[in-house]
Structures are given as structure tokens and as C-alpha cells.
N, C-alpha and C. Protein backbone atom coordinates (compact mmCIF):
# COMPACT_ATOMS: atom_id res chain seq x y z
N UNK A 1 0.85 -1.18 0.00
CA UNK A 1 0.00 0.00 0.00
C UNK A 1 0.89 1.24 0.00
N UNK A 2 0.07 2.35 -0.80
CA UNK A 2 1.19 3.67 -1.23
C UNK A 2 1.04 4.12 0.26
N UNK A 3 2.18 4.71 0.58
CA UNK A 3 2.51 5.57 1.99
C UNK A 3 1.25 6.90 1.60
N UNK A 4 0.81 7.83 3.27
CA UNK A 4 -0.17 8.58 3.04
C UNK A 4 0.23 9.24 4.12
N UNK A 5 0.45 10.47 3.12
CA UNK A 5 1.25 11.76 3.67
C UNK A 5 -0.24 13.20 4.32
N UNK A 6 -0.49 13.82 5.37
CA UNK A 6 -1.15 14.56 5.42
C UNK A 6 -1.13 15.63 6.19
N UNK A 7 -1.18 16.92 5.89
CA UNK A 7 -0.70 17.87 6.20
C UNK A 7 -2.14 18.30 6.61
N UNK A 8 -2.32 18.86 8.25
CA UNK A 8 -3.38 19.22 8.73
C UNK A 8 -3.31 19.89 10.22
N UNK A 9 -4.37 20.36 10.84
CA UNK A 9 -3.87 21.12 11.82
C UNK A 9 -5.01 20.37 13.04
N UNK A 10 -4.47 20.49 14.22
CA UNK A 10 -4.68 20.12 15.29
C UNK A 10 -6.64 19.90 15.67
N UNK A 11 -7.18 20.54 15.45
CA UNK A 11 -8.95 20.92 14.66
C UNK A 11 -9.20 21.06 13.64
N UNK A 12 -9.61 19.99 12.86
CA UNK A 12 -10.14 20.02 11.29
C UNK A 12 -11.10 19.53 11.46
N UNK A 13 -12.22 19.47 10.97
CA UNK A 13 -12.82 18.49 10.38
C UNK A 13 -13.21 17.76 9.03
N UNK A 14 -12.57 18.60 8.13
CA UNK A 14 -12.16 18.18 7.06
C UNK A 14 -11.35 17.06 7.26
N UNK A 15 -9.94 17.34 7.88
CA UNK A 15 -9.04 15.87 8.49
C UNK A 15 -9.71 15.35 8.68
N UNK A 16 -10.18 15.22 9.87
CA UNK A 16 -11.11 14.06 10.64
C UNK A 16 -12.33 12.91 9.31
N UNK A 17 -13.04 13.81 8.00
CA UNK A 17 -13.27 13.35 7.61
C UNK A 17 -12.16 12.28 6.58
N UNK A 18 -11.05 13.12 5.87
CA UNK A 18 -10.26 12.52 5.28
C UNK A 18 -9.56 11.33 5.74
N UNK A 19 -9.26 11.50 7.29
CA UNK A 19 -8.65 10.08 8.03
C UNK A 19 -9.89 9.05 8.17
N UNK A 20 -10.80 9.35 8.20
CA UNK A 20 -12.25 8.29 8.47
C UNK A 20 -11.82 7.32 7.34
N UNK A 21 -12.24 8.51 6.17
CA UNK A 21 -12.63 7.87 4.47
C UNK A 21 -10.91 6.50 4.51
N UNK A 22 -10.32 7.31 4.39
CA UNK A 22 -8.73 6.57 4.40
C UNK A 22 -8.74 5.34 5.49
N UNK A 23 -9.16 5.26 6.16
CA UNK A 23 -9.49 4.34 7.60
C UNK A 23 -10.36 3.18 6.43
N UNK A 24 -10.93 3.81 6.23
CA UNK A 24 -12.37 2.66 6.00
C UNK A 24 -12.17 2.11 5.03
N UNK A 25 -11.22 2.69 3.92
CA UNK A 25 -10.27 2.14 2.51
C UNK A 25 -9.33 1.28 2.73
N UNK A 26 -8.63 1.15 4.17
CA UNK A 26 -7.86 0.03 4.84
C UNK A 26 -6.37 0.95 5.10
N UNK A 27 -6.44 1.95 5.19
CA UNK A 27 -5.19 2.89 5.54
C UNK A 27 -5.31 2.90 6.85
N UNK A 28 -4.10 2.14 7.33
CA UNK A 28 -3.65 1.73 8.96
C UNK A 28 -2.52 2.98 9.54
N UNK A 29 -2.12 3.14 9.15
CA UNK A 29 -1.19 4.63 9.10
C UNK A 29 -1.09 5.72 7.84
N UNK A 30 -1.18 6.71 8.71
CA UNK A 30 -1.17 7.98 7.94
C UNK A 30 0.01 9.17 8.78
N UNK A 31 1.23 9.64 7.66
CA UNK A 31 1.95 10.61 8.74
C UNK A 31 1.35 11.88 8.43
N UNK A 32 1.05 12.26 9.64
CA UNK A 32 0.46 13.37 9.63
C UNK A 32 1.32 14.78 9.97
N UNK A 33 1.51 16.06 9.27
CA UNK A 33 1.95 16.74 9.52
C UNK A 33 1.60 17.82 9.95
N UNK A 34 1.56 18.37 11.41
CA UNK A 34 0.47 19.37 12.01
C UNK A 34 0.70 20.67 11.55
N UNK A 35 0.81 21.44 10.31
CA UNK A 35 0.96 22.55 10.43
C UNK A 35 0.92 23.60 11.07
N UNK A 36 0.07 23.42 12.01
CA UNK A 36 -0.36 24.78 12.97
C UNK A 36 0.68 24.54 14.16
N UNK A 37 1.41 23.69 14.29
CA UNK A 37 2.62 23.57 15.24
C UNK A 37 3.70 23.79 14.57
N UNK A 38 3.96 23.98 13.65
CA UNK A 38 5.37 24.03 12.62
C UNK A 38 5.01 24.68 11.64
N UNK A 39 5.35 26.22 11.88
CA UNK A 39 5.61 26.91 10.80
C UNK A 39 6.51 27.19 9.12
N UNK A 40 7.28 25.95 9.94
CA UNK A 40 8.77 25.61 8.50
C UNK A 40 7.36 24.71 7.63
N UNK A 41 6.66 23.74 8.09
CA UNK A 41 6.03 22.80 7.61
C UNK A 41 4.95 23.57 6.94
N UNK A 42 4.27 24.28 7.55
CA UNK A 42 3.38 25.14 7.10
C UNK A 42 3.62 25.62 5.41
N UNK A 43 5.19 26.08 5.86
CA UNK A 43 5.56 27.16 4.31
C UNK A 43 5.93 25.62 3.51
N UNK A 44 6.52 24.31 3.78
CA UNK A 44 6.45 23.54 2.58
C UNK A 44 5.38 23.08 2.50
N UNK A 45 4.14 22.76 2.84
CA UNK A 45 3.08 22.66 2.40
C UNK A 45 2.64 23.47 1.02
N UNK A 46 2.42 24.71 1.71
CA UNK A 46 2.22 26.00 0.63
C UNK A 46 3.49 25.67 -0.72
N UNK A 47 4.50 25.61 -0.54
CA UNK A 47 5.29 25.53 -1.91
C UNK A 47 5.06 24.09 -2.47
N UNK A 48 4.92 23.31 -1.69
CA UNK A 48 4.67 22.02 -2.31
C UNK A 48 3.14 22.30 -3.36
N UNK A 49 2.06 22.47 -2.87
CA UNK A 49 0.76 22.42 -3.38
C UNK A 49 0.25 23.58 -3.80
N UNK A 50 0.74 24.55 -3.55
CA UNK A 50 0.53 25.96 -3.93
C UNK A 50 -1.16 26.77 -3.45
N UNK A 51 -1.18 25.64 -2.24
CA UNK A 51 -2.99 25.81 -1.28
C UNK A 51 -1.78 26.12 -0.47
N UNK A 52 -3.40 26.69 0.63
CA UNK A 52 -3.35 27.48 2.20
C UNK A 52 -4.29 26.41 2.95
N UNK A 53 -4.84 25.96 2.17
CA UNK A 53 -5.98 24.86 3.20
C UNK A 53 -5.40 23.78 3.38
N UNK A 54 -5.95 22.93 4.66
CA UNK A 54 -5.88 21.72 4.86
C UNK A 54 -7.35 21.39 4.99
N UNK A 55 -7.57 19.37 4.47
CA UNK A 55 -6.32 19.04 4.82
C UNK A 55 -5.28 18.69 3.22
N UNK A 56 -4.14 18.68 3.38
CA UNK A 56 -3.70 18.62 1.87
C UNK A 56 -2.99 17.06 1.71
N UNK A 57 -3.38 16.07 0.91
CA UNK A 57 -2.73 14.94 1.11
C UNK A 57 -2.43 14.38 0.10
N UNK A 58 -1.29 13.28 0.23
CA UNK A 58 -0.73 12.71 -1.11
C UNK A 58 -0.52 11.17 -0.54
N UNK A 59 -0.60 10.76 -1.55
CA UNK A 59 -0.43 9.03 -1.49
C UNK A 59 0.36 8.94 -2.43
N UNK A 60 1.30 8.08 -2.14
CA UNK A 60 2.90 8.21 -2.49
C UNK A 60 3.38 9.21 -3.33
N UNK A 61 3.10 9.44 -4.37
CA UNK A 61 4.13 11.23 -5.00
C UNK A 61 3.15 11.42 -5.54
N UNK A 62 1.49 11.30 -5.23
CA UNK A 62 0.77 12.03 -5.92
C UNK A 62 -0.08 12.68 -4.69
N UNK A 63 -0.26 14.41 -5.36
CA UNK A 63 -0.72 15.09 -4.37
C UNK A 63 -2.30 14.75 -4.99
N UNK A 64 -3.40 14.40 -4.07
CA UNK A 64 -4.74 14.46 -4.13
C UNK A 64 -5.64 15.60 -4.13
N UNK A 65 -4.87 16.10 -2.86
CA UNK A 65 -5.76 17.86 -2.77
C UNK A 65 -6.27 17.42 -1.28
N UNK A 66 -7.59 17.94 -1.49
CA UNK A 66 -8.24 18.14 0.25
C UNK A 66 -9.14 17.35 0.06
N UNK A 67 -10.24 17.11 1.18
CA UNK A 67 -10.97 15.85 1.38
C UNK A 67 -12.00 15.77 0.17
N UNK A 68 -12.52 17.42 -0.60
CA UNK A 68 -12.97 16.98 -1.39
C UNK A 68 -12.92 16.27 -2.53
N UNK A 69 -11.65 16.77 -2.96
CA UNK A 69 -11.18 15.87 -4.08
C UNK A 69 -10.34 13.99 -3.63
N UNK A 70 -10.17 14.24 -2.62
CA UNK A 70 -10.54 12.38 -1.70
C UNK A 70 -11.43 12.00 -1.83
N UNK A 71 -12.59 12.57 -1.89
CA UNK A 71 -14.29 11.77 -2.21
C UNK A 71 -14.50 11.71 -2.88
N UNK A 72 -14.15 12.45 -3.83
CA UNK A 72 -14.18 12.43 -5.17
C UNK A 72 -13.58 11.75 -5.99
N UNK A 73 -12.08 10.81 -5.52
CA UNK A 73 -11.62 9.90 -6.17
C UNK A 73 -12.02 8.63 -5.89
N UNK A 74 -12.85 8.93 -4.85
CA UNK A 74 -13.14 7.38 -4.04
C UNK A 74 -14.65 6.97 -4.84
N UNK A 75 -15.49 8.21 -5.21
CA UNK A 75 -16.74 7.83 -5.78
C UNK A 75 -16.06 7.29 -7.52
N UNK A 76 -15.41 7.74 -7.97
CA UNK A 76 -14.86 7.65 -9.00
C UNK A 76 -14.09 5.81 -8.81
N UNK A 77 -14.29 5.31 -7.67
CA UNK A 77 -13.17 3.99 -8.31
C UNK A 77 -11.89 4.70 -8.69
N UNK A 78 -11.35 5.48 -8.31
CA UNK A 78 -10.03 5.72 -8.21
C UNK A 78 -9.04 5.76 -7.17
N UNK A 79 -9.44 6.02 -6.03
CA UNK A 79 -8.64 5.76 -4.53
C UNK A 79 -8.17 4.45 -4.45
N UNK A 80 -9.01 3.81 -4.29
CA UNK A 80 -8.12 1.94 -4.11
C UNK A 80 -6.72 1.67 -5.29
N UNK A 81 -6.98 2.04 -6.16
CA UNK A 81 -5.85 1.53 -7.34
C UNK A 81 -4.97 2.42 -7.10
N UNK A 82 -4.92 3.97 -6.67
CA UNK A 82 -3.66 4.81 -5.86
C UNK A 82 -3.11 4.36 -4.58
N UNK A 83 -4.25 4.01 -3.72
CA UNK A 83 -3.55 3.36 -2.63
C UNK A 83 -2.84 2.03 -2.57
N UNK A 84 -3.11 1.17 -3.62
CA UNK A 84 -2.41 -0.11 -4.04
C UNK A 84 -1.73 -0.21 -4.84
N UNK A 85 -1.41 1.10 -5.36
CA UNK A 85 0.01 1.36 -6.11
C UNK A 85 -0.35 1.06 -7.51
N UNK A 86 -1.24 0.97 -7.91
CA UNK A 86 -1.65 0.49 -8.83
C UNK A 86 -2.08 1.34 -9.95
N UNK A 87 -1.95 3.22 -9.61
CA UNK A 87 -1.88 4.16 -10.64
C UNK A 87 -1.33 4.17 -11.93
């Protein structure tokens, strides 16, 4: 399974939904990166994705975006074949 990178802050609920959806797809770990505690992290977020929002996430070198576009790959039959490497 592709590694699942997520950049989010301490109260989301956007996160909270994105870790559910990812939970329930069979994602047992997720590293999470708290932006709102780390300001260095904060600014590579922003240069990485060129957003201010969380939550912002990638499964292995592909950036997804935020939870909406996570639901949106998942209604699509596209999440499982990214998370199984299988893009």
C-alpha cells in the first residue's frame, strides 16, 4: 500500500473526515503533519501544493488535494488503485 502523507492542523474536520474515508479504505497509518505547530512545515506545504488549506494529502508522489477531491476519487473507483500502487 502507497505511503499517506497529510498535512493538517490540530482541529479540522475536514481531516477528521479525510482520516475516516482513508481508515475505512484500509489505511492503517497515515503521517500526519500538524501545520499549525510548525511553521517551516506550514511554508512547505504551501510551496509544495501551492494551497493554504488543509487538509492537503498525497499518497505516495501524488498530491490528491483536500478531502474533497478524496471523495471524489473514491466515488470515482479511483482511490483503491492509488492506494495499491496500482496508478
Amino acid at each position: 500500500m502507497n505511503p499517506v502523507l497529510m498535512y493538517c492542523t490540530g482541529y479540522c474536520p475536514y481531516c477528521n473526515m479525510a482520516e475516516a474515508l482513508l481508515s475505512k479504505r484500509g489505511v492503517t497509518s497515515i503521517e500526519k503533519v500538524f501545520i499549525d505547530q510548525d511553521t517551516a512545515r506550514r511554508t512547505e506545504m504551501m510551496e509544495r501544493t501551492k494551497r493554504r488549506t488543509v487538509p492537503q494529502i498525497y499518497i505516495g508522489d501524488t498530491h490528491v488535494g483536500g478531502y474533497d477531491e478524496l471523495a471524489a476519487m473514491d466515488r470515482a473507483g479511483q482511490l483503491m488503485p492509488l492506494l495499491e500502487g496500482k496508478d
